[in-house]
Protein backbone atom coordinates (compact mmCIF):
# COMPACT_ATOMS: atom_id res chain seq x y z
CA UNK A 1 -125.20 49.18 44.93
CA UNK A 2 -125.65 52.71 46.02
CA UNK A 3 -124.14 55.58 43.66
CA UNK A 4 -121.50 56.45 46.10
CA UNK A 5 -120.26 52.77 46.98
CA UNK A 6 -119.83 52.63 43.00
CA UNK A 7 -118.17 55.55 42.55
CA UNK A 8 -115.93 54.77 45.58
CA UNK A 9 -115.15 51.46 44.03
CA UNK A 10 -114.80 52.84 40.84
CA UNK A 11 -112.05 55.02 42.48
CA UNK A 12 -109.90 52.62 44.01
CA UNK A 13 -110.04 50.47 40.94
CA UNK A 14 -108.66 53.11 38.68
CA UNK A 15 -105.98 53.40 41.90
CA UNK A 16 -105.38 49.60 41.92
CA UNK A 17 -104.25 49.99 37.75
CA UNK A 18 -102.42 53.17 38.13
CA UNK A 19 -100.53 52.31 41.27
CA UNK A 20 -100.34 48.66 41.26
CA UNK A 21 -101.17 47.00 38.24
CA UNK A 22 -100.11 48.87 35.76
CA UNK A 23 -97.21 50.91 37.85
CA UNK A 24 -93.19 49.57 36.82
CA UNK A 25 -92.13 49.31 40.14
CA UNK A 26 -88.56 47.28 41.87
CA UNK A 27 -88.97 43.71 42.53
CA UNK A 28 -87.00 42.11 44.59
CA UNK A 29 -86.19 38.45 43.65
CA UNK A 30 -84.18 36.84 47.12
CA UNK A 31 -82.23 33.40 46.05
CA UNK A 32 -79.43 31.64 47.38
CA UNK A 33 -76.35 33.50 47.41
CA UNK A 34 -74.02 31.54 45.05
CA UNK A 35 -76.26 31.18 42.36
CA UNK A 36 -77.92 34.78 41.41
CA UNK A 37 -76.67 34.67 37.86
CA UNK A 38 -79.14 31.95 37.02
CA UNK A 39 -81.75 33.73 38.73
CA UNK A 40 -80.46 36.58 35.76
CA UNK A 41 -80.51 33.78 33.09
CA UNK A 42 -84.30 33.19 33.98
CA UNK A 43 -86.03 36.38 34.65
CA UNK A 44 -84.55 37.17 30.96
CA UNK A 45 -86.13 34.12 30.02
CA UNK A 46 -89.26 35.59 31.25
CA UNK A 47 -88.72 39.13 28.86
CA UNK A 48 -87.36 41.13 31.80
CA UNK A 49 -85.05 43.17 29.98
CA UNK A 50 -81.42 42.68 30.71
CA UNK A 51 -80.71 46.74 31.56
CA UNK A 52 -83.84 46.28 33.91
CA UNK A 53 -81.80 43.79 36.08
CA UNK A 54 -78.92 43.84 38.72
CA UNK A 55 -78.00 40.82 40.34
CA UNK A 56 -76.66 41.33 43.81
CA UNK A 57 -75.77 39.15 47.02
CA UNK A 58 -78.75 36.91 48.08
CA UNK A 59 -81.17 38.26 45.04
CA UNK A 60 -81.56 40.19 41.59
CA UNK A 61 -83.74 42.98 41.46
CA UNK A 62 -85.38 43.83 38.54
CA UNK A 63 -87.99 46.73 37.09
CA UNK A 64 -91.91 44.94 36.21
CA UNK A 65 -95.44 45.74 36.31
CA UNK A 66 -97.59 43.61 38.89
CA UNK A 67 -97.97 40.88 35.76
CA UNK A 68 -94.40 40.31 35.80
CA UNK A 69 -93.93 39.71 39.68
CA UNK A 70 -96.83 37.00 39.19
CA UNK A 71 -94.76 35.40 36.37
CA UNK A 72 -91.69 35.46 38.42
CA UNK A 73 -93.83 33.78 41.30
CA UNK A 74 -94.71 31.19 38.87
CA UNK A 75 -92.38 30.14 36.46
CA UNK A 76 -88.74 30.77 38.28
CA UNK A 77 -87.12 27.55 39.77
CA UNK A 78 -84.25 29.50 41.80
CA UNK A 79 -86.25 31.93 43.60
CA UNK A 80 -87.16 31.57 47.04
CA UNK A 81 -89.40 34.83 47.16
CA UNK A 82 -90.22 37.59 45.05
CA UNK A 83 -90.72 41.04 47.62
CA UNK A 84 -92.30 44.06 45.80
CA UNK A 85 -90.97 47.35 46.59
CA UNK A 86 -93.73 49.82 48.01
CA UNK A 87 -91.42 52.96 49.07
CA UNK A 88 -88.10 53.96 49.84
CA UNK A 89 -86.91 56.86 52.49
CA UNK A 90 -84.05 58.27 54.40
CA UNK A 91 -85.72 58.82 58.80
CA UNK A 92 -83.31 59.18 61.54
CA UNK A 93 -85.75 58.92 64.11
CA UNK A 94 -89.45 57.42 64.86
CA UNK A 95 -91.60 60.71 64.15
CA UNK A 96 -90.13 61.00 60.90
CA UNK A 97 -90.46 56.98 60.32
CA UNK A 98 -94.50 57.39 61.43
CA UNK A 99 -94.72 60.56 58.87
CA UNK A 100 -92.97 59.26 55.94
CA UNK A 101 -95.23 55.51 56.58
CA UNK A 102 -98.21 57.63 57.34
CA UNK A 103 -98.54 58.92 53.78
CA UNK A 104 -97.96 55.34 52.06
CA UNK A 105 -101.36 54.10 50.74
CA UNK A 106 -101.73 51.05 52.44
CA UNK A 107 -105.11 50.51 51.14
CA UNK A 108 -104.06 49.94 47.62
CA UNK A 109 -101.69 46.81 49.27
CA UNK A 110 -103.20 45.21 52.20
CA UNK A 111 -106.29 43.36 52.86
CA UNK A 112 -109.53 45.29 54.10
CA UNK A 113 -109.01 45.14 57.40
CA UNK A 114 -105.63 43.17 58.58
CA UNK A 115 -102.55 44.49 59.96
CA UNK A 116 -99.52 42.88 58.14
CA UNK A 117 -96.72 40.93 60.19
CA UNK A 118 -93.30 42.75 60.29
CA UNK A 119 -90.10 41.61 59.08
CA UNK A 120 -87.21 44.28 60.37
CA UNK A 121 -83.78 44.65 59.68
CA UNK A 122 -81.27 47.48 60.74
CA UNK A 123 -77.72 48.10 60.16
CA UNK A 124 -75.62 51.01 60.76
CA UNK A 125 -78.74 53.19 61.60
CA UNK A 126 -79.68 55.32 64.12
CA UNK A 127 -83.51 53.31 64.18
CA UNK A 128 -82.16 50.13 64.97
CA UNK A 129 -84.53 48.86 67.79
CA UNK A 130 -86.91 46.91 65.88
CA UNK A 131 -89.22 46.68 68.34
CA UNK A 132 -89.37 50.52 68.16
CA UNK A 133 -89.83 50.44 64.49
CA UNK A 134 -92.53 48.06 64.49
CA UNK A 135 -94.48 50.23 66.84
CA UNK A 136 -94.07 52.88 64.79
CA UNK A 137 -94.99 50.94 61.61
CA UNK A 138 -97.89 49.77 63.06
CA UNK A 139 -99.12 53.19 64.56
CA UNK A 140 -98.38 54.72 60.64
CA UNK A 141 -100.71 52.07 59.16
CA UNK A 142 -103.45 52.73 61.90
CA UNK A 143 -103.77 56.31 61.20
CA UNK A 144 -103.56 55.47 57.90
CA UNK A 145 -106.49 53.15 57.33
CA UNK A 146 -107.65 52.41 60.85
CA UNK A 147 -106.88 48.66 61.69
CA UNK A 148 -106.30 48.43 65.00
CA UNK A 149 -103.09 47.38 65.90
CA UNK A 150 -104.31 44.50 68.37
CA UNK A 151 -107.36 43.11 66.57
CA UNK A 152 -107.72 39.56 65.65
CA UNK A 153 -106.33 38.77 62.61
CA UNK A 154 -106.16 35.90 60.02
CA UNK A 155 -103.30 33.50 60.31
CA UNK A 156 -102.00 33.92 56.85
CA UNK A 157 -101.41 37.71 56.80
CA UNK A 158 -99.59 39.91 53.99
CA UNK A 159 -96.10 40.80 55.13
CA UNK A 160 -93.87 43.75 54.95
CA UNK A 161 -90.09 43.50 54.93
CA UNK A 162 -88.81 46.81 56.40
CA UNK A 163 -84.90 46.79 55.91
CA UNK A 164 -82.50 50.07 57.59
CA UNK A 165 -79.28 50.20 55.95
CA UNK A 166 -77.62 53.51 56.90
CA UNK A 167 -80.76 55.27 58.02
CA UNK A 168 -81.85 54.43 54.49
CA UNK A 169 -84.92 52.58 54.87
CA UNK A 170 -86.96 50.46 51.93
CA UNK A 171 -90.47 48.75 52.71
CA UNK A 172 -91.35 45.69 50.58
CA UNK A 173 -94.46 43.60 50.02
CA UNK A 174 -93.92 40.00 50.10
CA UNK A 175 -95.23 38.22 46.65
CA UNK A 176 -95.19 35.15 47.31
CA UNK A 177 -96.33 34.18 50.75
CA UNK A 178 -94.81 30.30 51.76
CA UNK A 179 -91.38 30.02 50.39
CA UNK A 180 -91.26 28.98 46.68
CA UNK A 181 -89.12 26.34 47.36
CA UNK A 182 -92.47 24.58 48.91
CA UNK A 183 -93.44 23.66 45.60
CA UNK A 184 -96.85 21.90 46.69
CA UNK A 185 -95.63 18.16 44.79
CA UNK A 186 -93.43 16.57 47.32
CA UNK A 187 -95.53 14.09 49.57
CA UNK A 188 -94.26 13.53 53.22
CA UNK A 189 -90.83 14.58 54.35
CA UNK A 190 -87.04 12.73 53.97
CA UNK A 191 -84.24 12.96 56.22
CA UNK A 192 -81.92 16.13 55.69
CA UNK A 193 -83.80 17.02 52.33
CA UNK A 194 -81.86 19.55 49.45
CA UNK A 195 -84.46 22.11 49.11
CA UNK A 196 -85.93 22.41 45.74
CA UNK A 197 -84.26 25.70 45.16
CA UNK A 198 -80.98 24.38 45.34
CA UNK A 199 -81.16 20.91 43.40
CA UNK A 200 -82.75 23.06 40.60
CA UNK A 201 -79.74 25.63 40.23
CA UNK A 202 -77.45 22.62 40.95
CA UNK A 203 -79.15 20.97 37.66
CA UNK A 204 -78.61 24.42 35.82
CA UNK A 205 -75.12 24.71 37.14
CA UNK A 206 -74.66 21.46 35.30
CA UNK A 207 -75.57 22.13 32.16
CA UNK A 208 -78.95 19.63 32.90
CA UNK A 209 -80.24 18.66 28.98
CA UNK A 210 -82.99 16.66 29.23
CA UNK A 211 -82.15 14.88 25.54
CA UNK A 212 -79.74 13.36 27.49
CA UNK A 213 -80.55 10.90 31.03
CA UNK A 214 -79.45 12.32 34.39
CA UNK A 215 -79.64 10.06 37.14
CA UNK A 216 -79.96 10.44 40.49
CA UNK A 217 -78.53 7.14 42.50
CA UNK A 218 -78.93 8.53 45.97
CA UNK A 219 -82.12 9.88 45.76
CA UNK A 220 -83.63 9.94 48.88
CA UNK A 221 -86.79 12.42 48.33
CA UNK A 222 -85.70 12.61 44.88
CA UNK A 223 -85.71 16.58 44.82
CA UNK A 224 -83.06 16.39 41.74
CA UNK A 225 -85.43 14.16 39.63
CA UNK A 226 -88.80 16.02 40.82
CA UNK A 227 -87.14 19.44 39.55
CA UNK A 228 -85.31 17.53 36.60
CA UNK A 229 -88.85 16.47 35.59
CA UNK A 230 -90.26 19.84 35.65
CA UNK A 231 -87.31 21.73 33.48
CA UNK A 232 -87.75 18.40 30.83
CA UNK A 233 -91.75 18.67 30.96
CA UNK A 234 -90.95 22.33 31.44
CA UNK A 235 -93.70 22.55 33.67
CA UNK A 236 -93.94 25.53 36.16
CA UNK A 237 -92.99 25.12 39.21
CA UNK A 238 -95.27 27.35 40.97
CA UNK A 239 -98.63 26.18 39.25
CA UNK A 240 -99.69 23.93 41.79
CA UNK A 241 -99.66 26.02 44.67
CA UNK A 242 -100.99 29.66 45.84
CA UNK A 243 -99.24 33.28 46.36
CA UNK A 244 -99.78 35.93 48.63
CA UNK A 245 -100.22 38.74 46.02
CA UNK A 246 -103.51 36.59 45.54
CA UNK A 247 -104.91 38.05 48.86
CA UNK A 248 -103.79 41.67 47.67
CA UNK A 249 -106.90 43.92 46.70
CA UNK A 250 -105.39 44.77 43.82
CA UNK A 251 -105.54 41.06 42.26
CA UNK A 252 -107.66 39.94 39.51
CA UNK A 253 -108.75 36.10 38.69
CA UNK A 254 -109.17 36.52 35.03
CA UNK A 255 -105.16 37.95 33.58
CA UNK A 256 -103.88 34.86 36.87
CA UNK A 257 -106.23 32.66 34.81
CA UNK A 258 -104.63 33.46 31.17
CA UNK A 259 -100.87 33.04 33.29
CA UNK A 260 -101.96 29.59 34.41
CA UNK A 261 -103.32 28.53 31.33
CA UNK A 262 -100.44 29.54 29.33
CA UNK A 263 -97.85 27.65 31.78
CA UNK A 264 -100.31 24.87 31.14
CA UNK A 265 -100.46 24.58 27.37
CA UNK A 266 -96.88 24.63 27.19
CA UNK A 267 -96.65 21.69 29.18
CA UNK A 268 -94.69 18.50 27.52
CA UNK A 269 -95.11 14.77 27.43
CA UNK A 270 -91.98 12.66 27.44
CA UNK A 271 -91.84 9.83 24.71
CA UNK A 272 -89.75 7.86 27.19
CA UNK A 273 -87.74 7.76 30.43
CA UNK A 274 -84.82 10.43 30.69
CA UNK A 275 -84.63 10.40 34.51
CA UNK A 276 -83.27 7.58 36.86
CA UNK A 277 -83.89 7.62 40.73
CA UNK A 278 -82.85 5.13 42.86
CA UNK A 279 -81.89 4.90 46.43
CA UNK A 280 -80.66 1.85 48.71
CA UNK A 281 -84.03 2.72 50.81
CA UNK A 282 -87.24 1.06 49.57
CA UNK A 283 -89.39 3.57 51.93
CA UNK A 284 -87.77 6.33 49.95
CA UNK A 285 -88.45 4.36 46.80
CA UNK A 286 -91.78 3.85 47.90
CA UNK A 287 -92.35 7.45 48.50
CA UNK A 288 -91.08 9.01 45.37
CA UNK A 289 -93.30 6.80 43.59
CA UNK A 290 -96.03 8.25 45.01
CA UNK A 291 -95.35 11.63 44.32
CA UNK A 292 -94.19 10.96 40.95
CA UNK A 293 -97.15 9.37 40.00
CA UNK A 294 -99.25 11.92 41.61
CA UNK A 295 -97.56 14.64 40.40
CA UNK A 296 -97.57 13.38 36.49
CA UNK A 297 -94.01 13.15 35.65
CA UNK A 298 -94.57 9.01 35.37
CA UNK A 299 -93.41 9.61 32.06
CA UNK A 300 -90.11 11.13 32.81
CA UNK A 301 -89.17 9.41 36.08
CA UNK A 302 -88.51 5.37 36.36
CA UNK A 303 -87.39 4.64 40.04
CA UNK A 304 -86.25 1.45 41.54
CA UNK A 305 -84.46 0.63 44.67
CA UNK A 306 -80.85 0.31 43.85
CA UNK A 307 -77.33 0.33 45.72
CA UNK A 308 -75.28 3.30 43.75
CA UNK A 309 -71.82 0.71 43.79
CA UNK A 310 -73.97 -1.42 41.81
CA UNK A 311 -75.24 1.42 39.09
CA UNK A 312 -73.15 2.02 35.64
CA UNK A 313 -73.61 4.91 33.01
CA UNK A 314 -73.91 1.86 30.11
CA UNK A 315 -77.12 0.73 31.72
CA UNK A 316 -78.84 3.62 31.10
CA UNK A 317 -78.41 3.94 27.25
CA UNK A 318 -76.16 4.89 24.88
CA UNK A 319 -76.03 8.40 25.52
CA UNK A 320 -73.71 9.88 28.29
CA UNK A 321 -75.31 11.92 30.62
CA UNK A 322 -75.71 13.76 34.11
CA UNK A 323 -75.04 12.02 37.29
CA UNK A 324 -76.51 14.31 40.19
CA UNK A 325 -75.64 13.15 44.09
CA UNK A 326 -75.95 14.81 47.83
CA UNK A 327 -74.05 12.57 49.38
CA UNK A 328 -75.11 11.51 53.25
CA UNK A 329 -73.49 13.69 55.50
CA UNK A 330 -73.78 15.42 59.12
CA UNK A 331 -77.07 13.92 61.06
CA UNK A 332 -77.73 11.59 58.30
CA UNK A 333 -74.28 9.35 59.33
CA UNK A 334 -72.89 9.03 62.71
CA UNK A 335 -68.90 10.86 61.98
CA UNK A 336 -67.75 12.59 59.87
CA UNK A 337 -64.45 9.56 59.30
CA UNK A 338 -67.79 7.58 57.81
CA UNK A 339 -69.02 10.48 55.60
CA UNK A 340 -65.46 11.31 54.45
CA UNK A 341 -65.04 7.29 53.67
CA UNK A 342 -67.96 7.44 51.72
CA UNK A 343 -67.34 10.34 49.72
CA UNK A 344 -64.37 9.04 48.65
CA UNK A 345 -65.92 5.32 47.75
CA UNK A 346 -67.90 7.45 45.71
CA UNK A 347 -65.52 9.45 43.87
CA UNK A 348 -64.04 6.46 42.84
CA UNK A 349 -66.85 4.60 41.72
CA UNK A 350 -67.94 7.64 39.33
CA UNK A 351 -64.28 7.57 37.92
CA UNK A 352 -64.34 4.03 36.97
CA UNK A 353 -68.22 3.02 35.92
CA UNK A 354 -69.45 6.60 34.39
CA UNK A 355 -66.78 7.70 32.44
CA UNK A 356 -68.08 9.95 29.37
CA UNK A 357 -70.61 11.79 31.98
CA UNK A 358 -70.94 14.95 33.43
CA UNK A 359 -71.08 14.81 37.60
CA UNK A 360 -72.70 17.51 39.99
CA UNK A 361 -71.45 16.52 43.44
CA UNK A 362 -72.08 18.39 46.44
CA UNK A 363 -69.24 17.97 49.01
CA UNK A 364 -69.69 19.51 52.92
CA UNK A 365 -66.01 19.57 53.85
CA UNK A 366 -63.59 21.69 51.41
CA UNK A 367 -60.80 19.73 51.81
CA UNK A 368 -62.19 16.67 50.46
CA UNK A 369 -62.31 18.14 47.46
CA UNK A 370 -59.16 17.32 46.30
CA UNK A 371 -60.37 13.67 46.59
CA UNK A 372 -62.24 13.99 43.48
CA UNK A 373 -59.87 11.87 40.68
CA UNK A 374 -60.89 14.35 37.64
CA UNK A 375 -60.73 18.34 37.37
CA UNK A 376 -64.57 19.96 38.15
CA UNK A 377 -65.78 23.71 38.43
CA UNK A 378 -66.16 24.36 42.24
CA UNK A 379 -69.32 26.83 43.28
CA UNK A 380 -69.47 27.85 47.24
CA UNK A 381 -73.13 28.32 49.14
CA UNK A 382 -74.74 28.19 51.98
CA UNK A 383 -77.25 25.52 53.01
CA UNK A 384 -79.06 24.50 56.42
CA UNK A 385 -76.00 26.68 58.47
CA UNK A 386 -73.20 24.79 56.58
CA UNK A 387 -70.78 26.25 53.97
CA UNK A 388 -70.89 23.64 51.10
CA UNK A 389 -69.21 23.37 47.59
CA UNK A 390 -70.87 21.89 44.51
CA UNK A 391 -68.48 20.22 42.00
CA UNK A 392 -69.23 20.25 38.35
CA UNK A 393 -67.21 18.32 36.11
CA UNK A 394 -66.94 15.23 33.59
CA UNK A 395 -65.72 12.16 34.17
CA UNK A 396 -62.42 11.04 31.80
């Protein structure tokens, strides 16, 4: 290599550590809005100080170095996607928006030669055409490091979030590329799934202890016992998959290797069952089985196909545990009279054959809530478009 292509290189690497790597900079942890405190509860699991935190609608921000955003990536069950903040600035119109991008150092933070996709958002500011802002995005990052603005690109691109609030504008890297929820272990798709997000901060909302045996009677795609199985094996949930920030310039194989290899070695084998799937469906039985044993967790997941009127909390051991359901409802039955008829055959049925045990129940319509015979904790969030309340309680 010529003297001046190593001293260039030698250059941007010492700009990669000082601006990147080795820069505390705002991360931006989205999750579903309901459940941000555990979001809290695990990013201090992960030595993110708690005074370098704020939980907030939808997310939890929190002060890292590029080492902790690939942690977060990695290890946190309720995240959906971690965004890394580049730059923050207050434009009122387009020249100043071009300017103020202009001087960013999109070198250090895209791929050699790829314009990023957008994703805008404006409220209560004077810029609020996105179209417009894109353009002028776009033009910044051309003058900046030449890409043209309408060459061929590859179809997995880094991605910018550019959100307006009040002419206030704040430019974020996305992290972690496909959702996190997409966890790379479930085989095939189910009908109405729970994403994996949400069974995992329903299991957290519940207290879930895997000393004790949850079961999961209606498990369909058995999210609850894939993400039970991961918390008990405590096995990260990212480590099967890839990240954006691995397409980043400033990303090195060797300190991703050590994080990998650490989430590995603490990996644990169960010395028997403490999770119990079972659905009415045998091609859902079928399925799980498949992923379960493909996935490892044989040793922590025993499935069979099983009517839930027929299951009992003695059959599963001595110890009282967690019962974990997502009741059919919406496209998945044909009215909502059925659905409502059900949840209430189901209420029952927990009341008189798992008394002792803790229940997470998920109910779509608020005012069958009172149709639960024993008092619960009720949390509110969103899901697929529909408002829905999870019930945590135990069973008299």
């Amino acid at each position: 290599m010529p003297q001046t292509d190593r001293s260039h290189h030698s250059t941007l690497d010492k700009r990669f550590r000082r601006h990147v790597i080795g820069r505390v900079r705002q991360y931006h942890v989205i999750t579903i809005p309901g459940f941000e405190t555990l979001c809290h509860r695990e990013l201090s699991g992960l030595g993110i100080a708690p005074d370098q935190m704020k939980a907030e609608p939808g997310g939890v921000t929190f002060s890292g170095r590029f080492v902790d955003c690939q942690k977060a990536n990695l290890h946190l069950h309720t995240a959906t996607r971690v965004l890394m903040r580049i730059d923050e600035f207050t434009v009122t119109n387009t020249r100043q928006l071009e300017k103020k991008a202009a001087a960013i150092p999109w070198e250090l933070f895209l791929p050699k030669g790829q314009m990023p996709d957008f994703r805008i958002r404006s409220r209560r500011s004077r810029l609020y055409h996105t179209k417009a802002i894109y353009q002028s995005l776009s033009e910044s990052i051309h003058r900046r490091i030449g890409v043209d603005c309408d060459a061929p690109s590859p179809t997995k691109r880094a991605t910018v979030y550019a959100r307006a609030i009040d002419d206030r504008f704040v430019l974020s890297m996305d992290s972690s590329g496909v959702p996190l929820y997409k966890r790379g272990v479930k085989e095939g798709k189910a009908r109405a799934p729970i994403r994996e997000t949400l069974a995992a901060a329903v299991l957290m909302s519940a207290g879930y202890d895997c000393r004790r045996p949850l079961v999961d009677p209606m498990c369909g795609a058995g999210t609850f016992s894939l993400e039970a199985a991961m918390m008990a094996k405590q096995m990260a949930p990212g480590i099967g998959r890839r990240f954006a920030f691995m397409d980043w310039p400033a990303f090195r194989v060797a300190p991703w290797n050590f994080l990998r290899r650490s989430a590995e070695a603490g990996m644990q084998k169960m010395p028997q069952h403490c999770i119990f799937a079972s659905d009415v469906d045998p091609v859902s039985c079928n399925r799980l089985e498949g992923t379960v044993a493909g996935s490892g967790f044989e040793d922590a997941v025993r499935i069979r196909r099983q009517d839930f009127f027929t299951c009992h909390g003695k059959a599963f051991g001595d110890k009282t545990g967690l019962v974990v359901i997502n009741p059919p409802y919406g496209i998945r039955l044909s009215s909502k009279k059925q659905a409502e008829k059900l949840f209430v055959g189901i209420c029952r049925h927990l009341a008189q054959a798992f008394g002792g045990w803790n229940v997470a129940l998920i109910v779509p319509q608020r005012q069958w809530i009172g149709r639960l015979p024993f008092p619960a904790r009720q949390i509110s969030f969103p899901h697929g478009g529909l408002k829905l309340t999870l019930l945590v309680g135990t069973v008299p």
